[in-house]
PDB file of N, CA and C in Angstrom:
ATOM      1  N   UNK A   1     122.063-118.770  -3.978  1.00  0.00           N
ATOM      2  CA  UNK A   1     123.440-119.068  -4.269  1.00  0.00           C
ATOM      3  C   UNK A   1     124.278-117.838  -3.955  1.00  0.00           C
ATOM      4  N   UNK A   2     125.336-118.395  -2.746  1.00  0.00           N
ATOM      5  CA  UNK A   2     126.276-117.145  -2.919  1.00  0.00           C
ATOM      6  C   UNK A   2     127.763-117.227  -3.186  1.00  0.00           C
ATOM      7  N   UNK A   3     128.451-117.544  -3.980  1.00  0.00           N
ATOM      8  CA  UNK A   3     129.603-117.810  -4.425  1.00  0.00           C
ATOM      9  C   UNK A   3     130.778-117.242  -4.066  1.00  0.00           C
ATOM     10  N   UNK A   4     130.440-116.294  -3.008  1.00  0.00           N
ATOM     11  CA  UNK A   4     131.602-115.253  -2.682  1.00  0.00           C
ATOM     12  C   UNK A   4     131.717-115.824  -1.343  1.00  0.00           C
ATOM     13  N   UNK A   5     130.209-116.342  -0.802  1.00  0.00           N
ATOM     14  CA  UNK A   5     130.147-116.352   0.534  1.00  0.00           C
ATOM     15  C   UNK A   5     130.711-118.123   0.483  1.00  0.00           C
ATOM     16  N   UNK A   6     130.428-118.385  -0.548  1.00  0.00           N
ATOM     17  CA  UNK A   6     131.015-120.269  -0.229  1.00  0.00           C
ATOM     18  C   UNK A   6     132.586-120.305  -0.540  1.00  0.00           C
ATOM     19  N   UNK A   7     132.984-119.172  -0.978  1.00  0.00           N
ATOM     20  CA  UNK A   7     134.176-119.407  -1.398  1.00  0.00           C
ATOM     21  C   UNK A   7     135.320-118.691   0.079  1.00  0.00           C
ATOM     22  N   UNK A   8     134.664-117.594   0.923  1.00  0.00           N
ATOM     23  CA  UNK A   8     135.155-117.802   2.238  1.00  0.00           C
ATOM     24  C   UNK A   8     135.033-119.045   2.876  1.00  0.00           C
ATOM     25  N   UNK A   9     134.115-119.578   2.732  1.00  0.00           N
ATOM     26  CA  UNK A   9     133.699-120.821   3.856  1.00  0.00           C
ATOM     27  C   UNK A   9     134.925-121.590   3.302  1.00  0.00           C
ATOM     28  N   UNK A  10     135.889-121.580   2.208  1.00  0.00           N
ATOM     29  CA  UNK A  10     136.953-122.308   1.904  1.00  0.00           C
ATOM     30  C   UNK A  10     136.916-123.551   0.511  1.00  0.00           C
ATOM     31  N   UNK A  11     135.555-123.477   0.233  1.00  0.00           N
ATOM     32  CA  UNK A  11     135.302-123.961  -0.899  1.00  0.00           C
ATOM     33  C   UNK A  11     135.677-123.017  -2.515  1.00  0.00           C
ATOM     34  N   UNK A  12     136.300-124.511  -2.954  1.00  0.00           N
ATOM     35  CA  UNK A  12     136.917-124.037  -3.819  1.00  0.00           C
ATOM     36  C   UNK A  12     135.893-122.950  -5.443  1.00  0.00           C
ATOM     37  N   UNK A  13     136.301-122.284  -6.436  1.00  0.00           N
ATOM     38  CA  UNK A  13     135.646-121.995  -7.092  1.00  0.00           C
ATOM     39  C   UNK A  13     134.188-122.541  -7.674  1.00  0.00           C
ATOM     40  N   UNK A  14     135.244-123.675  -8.260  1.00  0.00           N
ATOM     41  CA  UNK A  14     134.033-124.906  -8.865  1.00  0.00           C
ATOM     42  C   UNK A  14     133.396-125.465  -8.202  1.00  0.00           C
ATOM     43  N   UNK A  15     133.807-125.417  -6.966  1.00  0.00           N
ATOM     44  CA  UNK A  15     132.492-125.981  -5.790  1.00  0.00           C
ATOM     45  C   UNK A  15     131.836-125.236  -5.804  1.00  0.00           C
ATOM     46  N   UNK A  16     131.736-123.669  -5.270  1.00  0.00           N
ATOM     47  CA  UNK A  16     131.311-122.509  -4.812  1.00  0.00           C
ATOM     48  C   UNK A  16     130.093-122.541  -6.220  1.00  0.00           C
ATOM     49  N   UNK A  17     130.225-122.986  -7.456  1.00  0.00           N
ATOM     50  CA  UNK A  17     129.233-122.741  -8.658  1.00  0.00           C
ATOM     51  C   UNK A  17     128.743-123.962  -9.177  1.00  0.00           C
ATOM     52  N   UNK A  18     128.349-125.282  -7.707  1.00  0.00           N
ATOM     53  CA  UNK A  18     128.081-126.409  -8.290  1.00  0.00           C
ATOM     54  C   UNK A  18     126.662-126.383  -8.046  1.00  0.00           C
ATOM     55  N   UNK A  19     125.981-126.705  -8.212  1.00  0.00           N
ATOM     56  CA  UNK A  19     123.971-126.821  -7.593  1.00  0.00           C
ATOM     57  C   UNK A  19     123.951-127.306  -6.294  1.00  0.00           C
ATOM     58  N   UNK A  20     124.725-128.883  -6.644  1.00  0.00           N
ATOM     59  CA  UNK A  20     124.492-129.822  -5.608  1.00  0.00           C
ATOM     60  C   UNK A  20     124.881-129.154  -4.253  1.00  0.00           C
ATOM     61  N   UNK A  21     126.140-128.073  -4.623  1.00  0.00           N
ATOM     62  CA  UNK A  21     126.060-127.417  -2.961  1.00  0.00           C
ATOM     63  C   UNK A  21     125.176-126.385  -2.649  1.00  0.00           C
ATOM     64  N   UNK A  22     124.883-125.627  -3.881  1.00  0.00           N
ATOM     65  CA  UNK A  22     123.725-124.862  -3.497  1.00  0.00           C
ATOM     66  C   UNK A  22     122.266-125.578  -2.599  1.00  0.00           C
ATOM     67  N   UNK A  23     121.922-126.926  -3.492  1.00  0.00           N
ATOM     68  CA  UNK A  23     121.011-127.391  -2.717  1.00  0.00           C
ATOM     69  C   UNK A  23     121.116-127.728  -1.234  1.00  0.00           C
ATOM     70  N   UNK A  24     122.064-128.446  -1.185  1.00  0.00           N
ATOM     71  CA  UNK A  24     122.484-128.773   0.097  1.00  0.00           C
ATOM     72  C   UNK A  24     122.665-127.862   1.280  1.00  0.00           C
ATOM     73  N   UNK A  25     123.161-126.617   1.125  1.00  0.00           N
ATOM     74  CA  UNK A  25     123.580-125.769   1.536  1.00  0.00           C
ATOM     75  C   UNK A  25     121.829-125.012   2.314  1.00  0.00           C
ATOM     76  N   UNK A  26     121.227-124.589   1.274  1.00  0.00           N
ATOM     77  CA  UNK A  26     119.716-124.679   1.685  1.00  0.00           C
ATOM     78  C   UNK A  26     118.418-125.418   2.280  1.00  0.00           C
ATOM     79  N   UNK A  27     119.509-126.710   2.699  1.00  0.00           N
ATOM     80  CA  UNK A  27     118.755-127.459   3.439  1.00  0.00           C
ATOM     81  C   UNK A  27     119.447-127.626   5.047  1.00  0.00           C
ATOM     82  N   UNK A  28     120.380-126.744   4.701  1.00  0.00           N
ATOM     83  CA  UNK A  28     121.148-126.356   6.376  1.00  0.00           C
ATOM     84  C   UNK A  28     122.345-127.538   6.022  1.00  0.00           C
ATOM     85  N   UNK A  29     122.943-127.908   5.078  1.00  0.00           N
ATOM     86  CA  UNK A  29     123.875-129.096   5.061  1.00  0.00           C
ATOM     87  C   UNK A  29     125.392-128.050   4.870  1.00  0.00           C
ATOM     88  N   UNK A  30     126.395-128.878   6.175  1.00  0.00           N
ATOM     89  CA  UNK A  30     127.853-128.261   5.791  1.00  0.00           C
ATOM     90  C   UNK A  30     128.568-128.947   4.777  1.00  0.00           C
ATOM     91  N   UNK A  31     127.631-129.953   3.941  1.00  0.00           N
ATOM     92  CA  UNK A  31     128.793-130.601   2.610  1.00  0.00           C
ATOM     93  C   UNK A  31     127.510-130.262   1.403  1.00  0.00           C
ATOM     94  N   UNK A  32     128.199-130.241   0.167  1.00  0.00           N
ATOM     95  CA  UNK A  32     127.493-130.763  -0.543  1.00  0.00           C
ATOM     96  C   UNK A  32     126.634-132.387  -0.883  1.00  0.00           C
ATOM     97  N   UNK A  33     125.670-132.391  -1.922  1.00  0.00           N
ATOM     98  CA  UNK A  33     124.906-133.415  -1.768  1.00  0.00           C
ATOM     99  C   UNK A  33     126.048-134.913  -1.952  1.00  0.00           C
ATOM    100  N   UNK A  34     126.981-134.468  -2.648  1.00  0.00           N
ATOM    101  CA  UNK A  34     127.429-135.577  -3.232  1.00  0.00           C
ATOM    102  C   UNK A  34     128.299-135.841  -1.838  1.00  0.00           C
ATOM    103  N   UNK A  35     128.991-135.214  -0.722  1.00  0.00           N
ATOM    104  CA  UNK A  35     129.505-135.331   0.458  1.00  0.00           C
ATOM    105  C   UNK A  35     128.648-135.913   1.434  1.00  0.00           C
ATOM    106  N   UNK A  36     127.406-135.408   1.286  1.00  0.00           N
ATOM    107  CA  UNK A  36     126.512-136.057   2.452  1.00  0.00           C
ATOM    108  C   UNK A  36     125.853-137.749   1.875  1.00  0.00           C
ATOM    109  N   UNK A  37     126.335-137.998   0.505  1.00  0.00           N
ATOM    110  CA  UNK A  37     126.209-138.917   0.494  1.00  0.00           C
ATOM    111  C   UNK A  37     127.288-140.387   0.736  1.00  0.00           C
ATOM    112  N   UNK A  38     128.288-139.803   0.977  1.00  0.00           N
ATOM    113  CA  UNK A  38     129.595-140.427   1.233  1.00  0.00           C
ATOM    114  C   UNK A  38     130.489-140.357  -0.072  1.00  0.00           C
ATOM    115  N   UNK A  39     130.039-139.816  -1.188  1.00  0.00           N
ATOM    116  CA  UNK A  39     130.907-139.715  -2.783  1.00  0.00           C
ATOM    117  C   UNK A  39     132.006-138.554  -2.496  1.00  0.00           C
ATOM    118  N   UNK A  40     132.902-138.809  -3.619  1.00  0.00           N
ATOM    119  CA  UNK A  40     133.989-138.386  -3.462  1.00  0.00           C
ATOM    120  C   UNK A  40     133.680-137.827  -4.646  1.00  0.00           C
ATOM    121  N   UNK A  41     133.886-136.044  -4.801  1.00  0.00           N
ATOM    122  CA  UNK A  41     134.114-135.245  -6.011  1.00  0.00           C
ATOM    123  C   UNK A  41     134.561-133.918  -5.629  1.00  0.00           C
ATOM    124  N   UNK A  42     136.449-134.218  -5.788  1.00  0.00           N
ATOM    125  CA  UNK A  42     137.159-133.542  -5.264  1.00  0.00           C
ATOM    126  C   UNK A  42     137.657-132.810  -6.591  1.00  0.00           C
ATOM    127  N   UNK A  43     139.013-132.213  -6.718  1.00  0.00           N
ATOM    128  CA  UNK A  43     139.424-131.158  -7.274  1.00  0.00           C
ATOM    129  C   UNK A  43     141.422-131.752  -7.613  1.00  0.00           C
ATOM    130  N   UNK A  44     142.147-130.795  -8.485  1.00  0.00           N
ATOM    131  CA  UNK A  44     143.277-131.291  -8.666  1.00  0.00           C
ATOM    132  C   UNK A  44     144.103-131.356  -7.553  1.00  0.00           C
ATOM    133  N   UNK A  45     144.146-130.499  -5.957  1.00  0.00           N
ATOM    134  CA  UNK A  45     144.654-130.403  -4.963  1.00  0.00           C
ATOM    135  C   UNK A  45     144.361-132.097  -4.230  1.00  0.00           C
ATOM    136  N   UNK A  46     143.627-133.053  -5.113  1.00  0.00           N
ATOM    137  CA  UNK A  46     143.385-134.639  -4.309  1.00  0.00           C
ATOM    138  C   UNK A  46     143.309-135.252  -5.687  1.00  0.00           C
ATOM    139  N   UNK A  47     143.853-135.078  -6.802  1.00  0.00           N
ATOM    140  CA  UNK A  47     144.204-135.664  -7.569  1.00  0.00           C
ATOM    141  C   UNK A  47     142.898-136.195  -8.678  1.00  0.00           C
ATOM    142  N   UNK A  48     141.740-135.138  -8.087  1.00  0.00           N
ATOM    143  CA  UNK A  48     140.602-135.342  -9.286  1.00  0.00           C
ATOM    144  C   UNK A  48     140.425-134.270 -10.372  1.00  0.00           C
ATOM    145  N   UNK A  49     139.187-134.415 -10.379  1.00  0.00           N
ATOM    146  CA  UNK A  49     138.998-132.484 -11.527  1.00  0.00           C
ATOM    147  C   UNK A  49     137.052-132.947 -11.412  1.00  0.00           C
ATOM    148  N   UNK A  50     137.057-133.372 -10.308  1.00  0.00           N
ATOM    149  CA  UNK A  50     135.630-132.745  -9.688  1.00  0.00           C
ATOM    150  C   UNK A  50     134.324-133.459 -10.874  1.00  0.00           C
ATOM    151  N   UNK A  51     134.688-134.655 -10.980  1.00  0.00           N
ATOM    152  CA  UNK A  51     133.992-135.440 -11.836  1.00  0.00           C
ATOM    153  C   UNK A  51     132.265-134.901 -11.481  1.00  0.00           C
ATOM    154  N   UNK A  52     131.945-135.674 -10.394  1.00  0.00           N
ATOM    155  CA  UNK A  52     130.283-135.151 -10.000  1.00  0.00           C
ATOM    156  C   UNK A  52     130.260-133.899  -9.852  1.00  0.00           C
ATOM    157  N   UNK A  53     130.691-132.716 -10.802  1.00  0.00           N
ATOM    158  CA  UNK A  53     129.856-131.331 -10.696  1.00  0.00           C
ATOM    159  C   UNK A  53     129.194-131.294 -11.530  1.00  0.00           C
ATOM    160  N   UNK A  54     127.816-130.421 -11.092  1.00  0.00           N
ATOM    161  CA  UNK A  54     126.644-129.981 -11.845  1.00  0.00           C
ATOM    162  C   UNK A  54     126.110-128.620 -11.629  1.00  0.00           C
ATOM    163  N   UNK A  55     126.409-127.575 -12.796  1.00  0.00           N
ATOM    164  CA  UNK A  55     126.355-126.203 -12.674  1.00  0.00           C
ATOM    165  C   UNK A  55     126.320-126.135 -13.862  1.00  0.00           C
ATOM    166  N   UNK A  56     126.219-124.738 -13.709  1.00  0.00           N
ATOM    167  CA  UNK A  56     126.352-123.743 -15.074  1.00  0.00           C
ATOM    168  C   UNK A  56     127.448-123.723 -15.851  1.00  0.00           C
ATOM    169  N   UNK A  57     129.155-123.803 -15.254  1.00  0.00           N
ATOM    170  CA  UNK A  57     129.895-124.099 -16.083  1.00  0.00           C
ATOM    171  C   UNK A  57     130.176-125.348 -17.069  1.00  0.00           C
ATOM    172  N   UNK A  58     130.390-124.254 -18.292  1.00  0.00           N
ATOM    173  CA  UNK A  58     131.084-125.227 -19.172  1.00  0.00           C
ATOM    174  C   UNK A  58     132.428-126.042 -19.392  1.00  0.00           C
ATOM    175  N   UNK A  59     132.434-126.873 -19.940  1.00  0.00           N
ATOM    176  CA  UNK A  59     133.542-127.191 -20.109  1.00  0.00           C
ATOM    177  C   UNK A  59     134.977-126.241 -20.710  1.00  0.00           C
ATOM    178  N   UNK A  60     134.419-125.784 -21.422  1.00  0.00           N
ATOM    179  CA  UNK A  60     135.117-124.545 -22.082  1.00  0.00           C
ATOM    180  C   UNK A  60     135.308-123.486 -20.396  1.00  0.00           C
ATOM    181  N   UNK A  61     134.228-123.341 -20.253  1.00  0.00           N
ATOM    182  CA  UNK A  61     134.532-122.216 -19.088  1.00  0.00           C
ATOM    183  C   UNK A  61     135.332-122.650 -17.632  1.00  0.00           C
ATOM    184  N   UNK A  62     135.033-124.002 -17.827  1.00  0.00           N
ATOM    185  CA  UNK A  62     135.967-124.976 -16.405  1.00  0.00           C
ATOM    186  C   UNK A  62     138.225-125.020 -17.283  1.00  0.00           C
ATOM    187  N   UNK A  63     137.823-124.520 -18.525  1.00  0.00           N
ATOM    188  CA  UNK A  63     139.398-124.336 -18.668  1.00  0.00           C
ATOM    189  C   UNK A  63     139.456-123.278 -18.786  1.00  0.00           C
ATOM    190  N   UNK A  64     138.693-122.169 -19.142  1.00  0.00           N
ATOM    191  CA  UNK A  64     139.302-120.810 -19.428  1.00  0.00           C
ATOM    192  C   UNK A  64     139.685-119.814 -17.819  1.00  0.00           C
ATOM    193  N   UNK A  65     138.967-120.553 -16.735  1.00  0.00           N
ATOM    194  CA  UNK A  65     138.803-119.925 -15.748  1.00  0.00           C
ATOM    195  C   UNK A  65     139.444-120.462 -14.300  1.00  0.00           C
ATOM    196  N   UNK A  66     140.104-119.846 -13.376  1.00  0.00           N
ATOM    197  CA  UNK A  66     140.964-120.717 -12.205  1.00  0.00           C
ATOM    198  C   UNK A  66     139.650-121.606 -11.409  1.00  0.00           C
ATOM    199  N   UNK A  67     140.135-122.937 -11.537  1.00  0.00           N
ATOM    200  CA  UNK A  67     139.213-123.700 -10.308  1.00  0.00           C
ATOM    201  C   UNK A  67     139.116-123.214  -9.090  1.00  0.00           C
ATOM    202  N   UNK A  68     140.297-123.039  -8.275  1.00  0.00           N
ATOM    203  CA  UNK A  68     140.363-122.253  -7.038  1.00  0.00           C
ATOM    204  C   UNK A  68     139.499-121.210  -6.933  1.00  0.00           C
ATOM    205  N   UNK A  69     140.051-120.051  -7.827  1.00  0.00           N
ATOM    206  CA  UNK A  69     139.542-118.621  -7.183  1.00  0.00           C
ATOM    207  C   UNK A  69     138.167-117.780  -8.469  1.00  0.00           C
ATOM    208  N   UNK A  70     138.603-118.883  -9.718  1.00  0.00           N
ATOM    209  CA  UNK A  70     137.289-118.137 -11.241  1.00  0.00           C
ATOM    210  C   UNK A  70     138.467-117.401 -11.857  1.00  0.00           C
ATOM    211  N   UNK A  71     139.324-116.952 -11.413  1.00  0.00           N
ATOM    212  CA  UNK A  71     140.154-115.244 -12.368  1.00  0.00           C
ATOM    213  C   UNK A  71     140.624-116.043 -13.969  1.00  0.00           C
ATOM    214  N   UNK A  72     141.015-115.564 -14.401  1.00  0.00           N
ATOM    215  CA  UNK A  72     141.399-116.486 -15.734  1.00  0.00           C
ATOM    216  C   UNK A  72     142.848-116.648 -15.714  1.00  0.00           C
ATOM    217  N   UNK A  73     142.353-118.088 -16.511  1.00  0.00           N
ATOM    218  CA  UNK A  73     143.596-119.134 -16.021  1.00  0.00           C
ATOM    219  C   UNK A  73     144.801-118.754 -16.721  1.00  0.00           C
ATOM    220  N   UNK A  74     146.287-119.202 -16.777  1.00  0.00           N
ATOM    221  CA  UNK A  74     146.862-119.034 -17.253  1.00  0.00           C
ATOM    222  C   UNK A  74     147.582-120.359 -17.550  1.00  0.00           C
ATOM    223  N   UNK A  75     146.883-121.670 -16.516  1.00  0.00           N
ATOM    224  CA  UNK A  75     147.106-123.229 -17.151  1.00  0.00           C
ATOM    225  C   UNK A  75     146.148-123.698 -17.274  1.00  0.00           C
ATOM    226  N   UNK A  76     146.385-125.207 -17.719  1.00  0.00           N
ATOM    227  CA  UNK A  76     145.557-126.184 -17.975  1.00  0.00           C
ATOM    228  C   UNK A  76     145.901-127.717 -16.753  1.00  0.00           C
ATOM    229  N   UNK A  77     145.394-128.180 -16.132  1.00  0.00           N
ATOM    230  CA  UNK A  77     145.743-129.320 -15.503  1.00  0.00           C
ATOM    231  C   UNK A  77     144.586-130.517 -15.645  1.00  0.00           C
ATOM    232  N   UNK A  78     145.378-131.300 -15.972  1.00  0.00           N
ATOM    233  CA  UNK A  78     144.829-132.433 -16.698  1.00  0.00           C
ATOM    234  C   UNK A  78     145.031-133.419 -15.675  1.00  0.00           C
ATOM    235  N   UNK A  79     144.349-134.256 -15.128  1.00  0.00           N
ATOM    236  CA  UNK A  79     144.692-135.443 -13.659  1.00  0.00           C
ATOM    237  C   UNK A  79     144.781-136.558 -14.449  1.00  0.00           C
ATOM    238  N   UNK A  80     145.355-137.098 -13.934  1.00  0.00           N
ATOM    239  CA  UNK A  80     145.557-138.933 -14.667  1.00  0.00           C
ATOM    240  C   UNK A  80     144.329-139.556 -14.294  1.00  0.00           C
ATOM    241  N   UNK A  81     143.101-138.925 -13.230  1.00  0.00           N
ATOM    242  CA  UNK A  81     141.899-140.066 -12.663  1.00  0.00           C
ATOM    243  C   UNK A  81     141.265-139.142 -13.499  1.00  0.00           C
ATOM    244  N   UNK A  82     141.083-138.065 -13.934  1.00  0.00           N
ATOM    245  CA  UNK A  82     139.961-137.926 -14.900  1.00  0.00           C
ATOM    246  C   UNK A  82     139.815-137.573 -15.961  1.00  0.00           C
ATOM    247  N   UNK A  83     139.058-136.869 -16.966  1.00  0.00           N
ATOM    248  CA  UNK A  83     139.268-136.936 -18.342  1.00  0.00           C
ATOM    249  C   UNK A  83     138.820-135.217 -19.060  1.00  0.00           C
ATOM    250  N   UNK A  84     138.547-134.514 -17.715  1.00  0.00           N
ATOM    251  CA  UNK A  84     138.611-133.274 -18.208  1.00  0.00           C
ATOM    252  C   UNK A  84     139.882-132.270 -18.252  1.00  0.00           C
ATOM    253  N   UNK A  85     140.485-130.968 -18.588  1.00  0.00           N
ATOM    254  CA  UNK A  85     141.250-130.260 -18.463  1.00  0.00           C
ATOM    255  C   UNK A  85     140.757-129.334 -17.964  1.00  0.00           C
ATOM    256  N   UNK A  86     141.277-128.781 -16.100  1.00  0.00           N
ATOM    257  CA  UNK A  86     140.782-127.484 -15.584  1.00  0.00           C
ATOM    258  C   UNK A  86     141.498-125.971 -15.762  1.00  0.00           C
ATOM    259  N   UNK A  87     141.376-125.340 -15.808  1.00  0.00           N
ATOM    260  CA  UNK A  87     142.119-123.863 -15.532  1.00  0.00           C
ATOM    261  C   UNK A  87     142.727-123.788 -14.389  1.00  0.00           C
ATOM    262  N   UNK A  88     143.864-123.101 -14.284  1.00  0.00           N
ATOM    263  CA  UNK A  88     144.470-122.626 -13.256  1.00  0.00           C
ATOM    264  C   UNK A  88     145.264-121.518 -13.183  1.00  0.00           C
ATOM    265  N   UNK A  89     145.252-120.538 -12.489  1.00  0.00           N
ATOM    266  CA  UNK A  89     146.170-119.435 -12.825  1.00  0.00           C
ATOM    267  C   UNK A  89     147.387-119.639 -12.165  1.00  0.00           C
ATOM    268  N   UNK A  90     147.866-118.104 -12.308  1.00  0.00           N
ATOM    269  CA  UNK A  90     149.530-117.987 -11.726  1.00  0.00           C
ATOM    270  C   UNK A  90     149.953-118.538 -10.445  1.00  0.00           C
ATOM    271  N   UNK A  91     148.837-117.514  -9.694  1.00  0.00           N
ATOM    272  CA  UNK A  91     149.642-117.880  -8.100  1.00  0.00           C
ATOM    273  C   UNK A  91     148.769-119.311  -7.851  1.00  0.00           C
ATOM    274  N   UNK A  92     147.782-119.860  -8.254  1.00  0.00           N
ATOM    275  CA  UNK A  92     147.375-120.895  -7.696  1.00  0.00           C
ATOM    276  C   UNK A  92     148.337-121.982  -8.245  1.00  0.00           C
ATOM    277  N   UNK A  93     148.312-122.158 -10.004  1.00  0.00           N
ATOM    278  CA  UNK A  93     149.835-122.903 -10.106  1.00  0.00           C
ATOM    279  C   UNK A  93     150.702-123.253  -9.337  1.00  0.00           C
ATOM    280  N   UNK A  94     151.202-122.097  -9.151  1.00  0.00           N
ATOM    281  CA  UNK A  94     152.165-122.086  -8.057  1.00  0.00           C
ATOM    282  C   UNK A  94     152.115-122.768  -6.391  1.00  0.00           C
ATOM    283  N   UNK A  95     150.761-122.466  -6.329  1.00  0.00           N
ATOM    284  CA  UNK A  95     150.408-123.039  -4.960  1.00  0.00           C
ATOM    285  C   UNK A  95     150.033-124.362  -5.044  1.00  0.00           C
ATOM    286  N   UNK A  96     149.499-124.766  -6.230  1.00  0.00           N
ATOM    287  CA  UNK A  96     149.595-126.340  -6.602  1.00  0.00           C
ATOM    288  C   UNK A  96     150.667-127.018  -6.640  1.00  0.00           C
ATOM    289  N   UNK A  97     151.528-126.285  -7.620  1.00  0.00           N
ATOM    290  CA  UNK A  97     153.199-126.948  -7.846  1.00  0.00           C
ATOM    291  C   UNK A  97     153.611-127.419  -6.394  1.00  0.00           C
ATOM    292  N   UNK A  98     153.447-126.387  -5.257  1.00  0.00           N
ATOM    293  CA  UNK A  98     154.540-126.069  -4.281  1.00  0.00           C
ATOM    294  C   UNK A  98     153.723-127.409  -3.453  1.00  0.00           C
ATOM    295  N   UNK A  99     151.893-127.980  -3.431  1.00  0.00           N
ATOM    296  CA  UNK A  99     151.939-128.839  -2.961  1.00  0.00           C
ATOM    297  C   UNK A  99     152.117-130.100  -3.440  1.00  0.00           C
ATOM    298  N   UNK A 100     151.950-130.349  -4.557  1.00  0.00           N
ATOM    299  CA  UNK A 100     152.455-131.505  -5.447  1.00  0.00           C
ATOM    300  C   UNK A 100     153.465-132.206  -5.033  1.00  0.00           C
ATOM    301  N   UNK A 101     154.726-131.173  -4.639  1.00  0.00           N
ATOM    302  CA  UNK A 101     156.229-131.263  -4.634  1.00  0.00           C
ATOM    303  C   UNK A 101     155.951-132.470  -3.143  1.00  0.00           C
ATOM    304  N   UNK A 102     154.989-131.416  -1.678  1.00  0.00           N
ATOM    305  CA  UNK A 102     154.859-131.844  -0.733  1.00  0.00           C
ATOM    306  C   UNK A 102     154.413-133.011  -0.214  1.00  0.00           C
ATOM    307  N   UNK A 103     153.306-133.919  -1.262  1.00  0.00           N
ATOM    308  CA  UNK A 103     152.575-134.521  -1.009  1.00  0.00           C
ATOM    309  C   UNK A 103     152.787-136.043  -1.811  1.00  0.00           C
ATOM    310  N   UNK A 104     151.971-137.378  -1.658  1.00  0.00           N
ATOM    311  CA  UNK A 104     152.447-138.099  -1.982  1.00  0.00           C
ATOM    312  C   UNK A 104     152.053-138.079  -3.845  1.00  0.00           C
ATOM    313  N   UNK A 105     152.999-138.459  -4.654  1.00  0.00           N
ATOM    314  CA  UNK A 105     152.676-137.906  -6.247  1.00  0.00           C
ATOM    315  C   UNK A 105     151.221-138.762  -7.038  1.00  0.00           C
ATOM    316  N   UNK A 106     151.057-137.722  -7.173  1.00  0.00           N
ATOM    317  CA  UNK A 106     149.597-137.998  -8.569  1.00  0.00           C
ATOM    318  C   UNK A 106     150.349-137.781  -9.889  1.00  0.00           C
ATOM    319  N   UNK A 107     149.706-138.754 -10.704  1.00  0.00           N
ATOM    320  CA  UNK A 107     149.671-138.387 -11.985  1.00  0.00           C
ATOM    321  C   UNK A 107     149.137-136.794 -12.712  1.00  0.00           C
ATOM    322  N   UNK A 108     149.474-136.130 -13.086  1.00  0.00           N
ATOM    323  CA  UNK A 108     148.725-134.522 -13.507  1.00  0.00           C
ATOM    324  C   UNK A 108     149.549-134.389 -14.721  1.00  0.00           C
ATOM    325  N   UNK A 109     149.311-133.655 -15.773  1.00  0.00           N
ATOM    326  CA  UNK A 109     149.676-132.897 -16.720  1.00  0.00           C
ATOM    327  C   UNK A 109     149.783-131.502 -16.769  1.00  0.00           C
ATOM    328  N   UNK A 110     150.365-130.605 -16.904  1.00  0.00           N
ATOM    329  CA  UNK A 110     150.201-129.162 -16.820  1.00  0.00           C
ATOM    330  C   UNK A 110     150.024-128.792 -18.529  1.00  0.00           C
ATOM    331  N   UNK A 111     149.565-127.715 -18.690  1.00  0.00           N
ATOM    332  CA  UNK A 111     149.409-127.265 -20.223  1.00  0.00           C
ATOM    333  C   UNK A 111     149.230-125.643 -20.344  1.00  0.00           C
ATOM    334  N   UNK A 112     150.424-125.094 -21.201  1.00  0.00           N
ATOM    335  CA  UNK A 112     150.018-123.719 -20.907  1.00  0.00           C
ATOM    336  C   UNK A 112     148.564-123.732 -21.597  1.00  0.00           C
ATOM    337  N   UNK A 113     148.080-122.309 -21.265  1.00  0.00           N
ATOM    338  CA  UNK A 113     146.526-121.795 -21.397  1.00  0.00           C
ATOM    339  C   UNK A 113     146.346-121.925 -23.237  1.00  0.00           C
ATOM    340  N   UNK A 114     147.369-121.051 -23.785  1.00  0.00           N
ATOM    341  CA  UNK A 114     147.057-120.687 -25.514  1.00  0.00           C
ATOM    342  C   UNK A 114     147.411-121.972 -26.211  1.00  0.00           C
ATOM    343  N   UNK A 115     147.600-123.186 -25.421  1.00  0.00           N
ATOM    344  CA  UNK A 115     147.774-124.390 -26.299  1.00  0.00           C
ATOM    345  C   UNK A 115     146.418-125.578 -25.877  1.00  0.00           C
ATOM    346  N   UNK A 116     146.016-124.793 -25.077  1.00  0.00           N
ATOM    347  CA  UNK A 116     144.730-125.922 -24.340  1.00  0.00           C
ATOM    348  C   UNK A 116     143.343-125.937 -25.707  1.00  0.00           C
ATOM    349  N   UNK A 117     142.787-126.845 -26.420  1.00  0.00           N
ATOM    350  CA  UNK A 117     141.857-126.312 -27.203  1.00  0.00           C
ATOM    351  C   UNK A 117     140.599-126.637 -26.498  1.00  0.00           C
ATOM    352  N   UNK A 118     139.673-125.951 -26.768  1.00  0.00           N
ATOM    353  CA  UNK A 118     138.695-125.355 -26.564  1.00  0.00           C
ATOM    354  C   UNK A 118     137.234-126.701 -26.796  1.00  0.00           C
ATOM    355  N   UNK A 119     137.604-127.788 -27.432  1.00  0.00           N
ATOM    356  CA  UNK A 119     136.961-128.869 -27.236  1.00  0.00           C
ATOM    357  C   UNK A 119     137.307-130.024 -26.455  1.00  0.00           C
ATOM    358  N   UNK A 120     136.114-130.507 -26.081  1.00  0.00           N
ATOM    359  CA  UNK A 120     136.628-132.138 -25.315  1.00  0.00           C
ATOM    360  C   UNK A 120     135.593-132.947 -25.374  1.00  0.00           C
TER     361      UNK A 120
END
């Protein structure tokens, strides 16, 4: 597993620390398992929060920490298709907001960080 090196390749944080791409990845595959199977387990930038991941993070640690990049979050984004709350920091916020604005609208919630609790 290299998380620095999947996260150049353009994959996002929570991808970069899922198994299924680790496995995949070691079998010479350019998607993860759940991609090479035709499933869809995307992220808040497509209006999910990455339902089929399987890793080490917790739930707790999938809000305390940016999906994009890991740094610690300073939001919470909540998608209308799924039922977890992810982390997000400043500039990625921002880079979310700015595509949100661009794109056709999803349901999302934003939540600052010190009001997000710590169970789900």
């Amino acid at each position: 597993m290299d998380v620095t090196q999947y996260m150049t390749e353009g994959y996002a944080f929570t991808c970069a620390m899922c198994s299924k791409l680790w496995r995949s990845k070691q079998q010479g595959n350019d998607k993860c398992e759940a991609g090479m199977k035709g499933l869809t387990c995307n992220g808040p930038m497509v209006g999910s929060d990455f339902p089929l991941y399987e890793g080490p993070l917790t739930n707790e640690s999938r809000m305390s920490l940016c999906f994009r990049c890991g740094q610690e979050s300073d939001f919470g984004v909540k998608m209308a298709a799924g039922n977890k709350i992810l982390g997000v920091c400043k500039q990625h916020m921002d880079e979310f907001s700015v595509w949100r604005r661009s794109s056709k609208p999803r349901d999302y919630r934003t939540l600052e960080q010190n009001k997000i609790e710590t169970k789900q």
